[in-house]
Protein backbone atom coordinates (compact mmCIF):
# COMPACT_ATOMS: atom_id res chain seq x y z
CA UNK A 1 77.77 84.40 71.28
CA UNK A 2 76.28 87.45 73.29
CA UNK A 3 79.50 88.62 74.03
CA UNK A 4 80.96 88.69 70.67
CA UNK A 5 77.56 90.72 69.95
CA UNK A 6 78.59 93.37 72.78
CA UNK A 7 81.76 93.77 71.33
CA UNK A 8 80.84 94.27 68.17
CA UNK A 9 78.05 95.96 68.27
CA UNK A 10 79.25 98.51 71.02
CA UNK A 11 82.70 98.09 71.85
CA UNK A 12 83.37 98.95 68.38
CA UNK A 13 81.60 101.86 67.03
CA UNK A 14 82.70 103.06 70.80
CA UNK A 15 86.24 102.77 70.14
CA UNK A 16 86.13 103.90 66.36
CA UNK A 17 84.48 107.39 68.14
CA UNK A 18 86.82 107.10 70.79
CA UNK A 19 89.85 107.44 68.35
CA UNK A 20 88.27 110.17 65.92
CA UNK A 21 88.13 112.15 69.00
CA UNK A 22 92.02 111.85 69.63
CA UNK A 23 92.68 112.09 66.16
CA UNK A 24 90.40 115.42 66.78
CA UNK A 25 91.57 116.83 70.48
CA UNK A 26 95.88 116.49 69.72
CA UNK A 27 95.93 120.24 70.77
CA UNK A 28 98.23 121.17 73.68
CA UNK A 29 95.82 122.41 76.28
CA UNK A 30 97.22 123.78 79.87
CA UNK A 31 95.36 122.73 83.08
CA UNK A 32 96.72 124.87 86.08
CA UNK A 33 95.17 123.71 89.70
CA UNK A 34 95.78 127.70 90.80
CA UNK A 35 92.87 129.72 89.58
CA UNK A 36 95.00 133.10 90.87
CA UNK A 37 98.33 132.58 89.48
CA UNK A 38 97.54 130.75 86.15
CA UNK A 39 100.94 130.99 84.84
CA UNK A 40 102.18 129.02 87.71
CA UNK A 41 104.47 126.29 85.90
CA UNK A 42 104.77 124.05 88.85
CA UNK A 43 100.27 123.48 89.50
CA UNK A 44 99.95 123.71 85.43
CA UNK A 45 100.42 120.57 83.07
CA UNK A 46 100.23 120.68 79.75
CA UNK A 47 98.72 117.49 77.99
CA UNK A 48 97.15 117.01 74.70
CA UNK A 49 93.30 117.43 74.85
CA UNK A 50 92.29 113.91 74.39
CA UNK A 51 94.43 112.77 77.33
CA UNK A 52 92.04 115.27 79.47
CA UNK A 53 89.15 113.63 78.00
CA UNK A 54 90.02 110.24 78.59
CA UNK A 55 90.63 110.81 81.89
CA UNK A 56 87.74 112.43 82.48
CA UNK A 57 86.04 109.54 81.54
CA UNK A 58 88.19 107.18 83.39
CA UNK A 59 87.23 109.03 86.47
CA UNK A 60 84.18 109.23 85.72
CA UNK A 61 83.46 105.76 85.59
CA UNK A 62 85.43 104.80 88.36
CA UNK A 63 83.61 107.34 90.98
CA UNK A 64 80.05 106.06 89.95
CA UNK A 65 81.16 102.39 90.12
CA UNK A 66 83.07 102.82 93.76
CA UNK A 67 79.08 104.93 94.32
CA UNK A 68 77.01 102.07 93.15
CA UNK A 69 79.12 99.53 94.59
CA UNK A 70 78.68 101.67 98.19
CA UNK A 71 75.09 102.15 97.28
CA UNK A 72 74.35 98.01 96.66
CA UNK A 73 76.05 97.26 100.39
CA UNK A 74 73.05 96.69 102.00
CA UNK A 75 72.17 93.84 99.42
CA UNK A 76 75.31 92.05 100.01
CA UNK A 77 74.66 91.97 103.40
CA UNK A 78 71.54 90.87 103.12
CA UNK A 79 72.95 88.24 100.41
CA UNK A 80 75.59 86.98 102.97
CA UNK A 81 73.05 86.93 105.94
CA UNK A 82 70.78 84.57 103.54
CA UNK A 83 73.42 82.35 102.43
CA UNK A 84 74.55 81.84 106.16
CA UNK A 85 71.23 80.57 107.10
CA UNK A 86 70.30 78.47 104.26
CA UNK A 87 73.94 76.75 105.21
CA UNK A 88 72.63 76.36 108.68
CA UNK A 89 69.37 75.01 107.38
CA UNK A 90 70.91 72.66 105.30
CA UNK A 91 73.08 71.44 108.13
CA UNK A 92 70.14 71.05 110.29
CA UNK A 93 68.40 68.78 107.82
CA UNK A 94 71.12 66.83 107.61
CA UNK A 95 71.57 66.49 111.21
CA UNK A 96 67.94 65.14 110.78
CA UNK A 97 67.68 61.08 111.31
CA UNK A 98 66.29 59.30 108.47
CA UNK A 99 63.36 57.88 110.59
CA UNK A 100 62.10 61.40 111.96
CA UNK A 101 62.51 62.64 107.57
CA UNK A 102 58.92 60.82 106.89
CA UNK A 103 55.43 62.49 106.38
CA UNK A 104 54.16 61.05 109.68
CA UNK A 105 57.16 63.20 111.40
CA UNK A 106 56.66 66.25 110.33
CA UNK A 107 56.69 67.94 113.97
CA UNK A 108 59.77 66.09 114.63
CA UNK A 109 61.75 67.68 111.50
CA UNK A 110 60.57 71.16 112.39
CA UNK A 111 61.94 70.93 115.98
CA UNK A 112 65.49 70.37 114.67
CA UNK A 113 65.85 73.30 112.50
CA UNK A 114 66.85 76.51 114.02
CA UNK A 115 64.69 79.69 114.09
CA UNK A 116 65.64 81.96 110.56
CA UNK A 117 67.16 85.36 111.36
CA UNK A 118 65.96 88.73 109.83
């Protein structure tokens, strides 16, 4: 249900704008990569505007996703690190014998499981 209300409600009006602007931008525009020979016909490609644009965007969105993805390492990590040692703590208690599990045995439980890492 939420996702049909994502697409409609954004994905939508976002492509309806998306076209009007290509409908909009089918002008042949030259980009040259040499700023002193601008005429230079093998560093200049012509494209229609919206094709720019798009890309633009496209690169856009994939630099600041590779930059939050970088930015969000440390969390993974941290996510792995956590995961690893509630395994090992659920190993441990499962290593456990049934007799030393009850609430007179409490200092025998906490002798089997390892120290937690930071």
């Amino acid at each position: 249900m939420f996702n049909r209300f994502v697409l409609i409600v954004i994905f939508v009006p976002l492509a309806i704008i998306l076209i009007a602007l290509a409908v909009a931008n089918r002008e042949l525009v030259a980009f040259t990569l040499d700023p002193f020979n601008p005429g230079n016909p093998k560093l200049t490609l012509t494209l229609p505007l919206f094709i720019f644009l798009f890309l633009a965007l496209a690169i856009g969105m994939i630099v600041g996703s590779l930059a939050t993805w970088v930015k969000q390492g440390r969390y993974r990590k941290l996510a792995r690190q956590r995961g690893i040692e509630a395994e090992n703590l659920r190993q441990a208690v499962s290593r456990v014998p049934a007799a030393a599990k009850g609430p007179d045995q409490g200092s025998a439980q906490g002798a089997a499981l390892p120290k937690p890492t930071t």
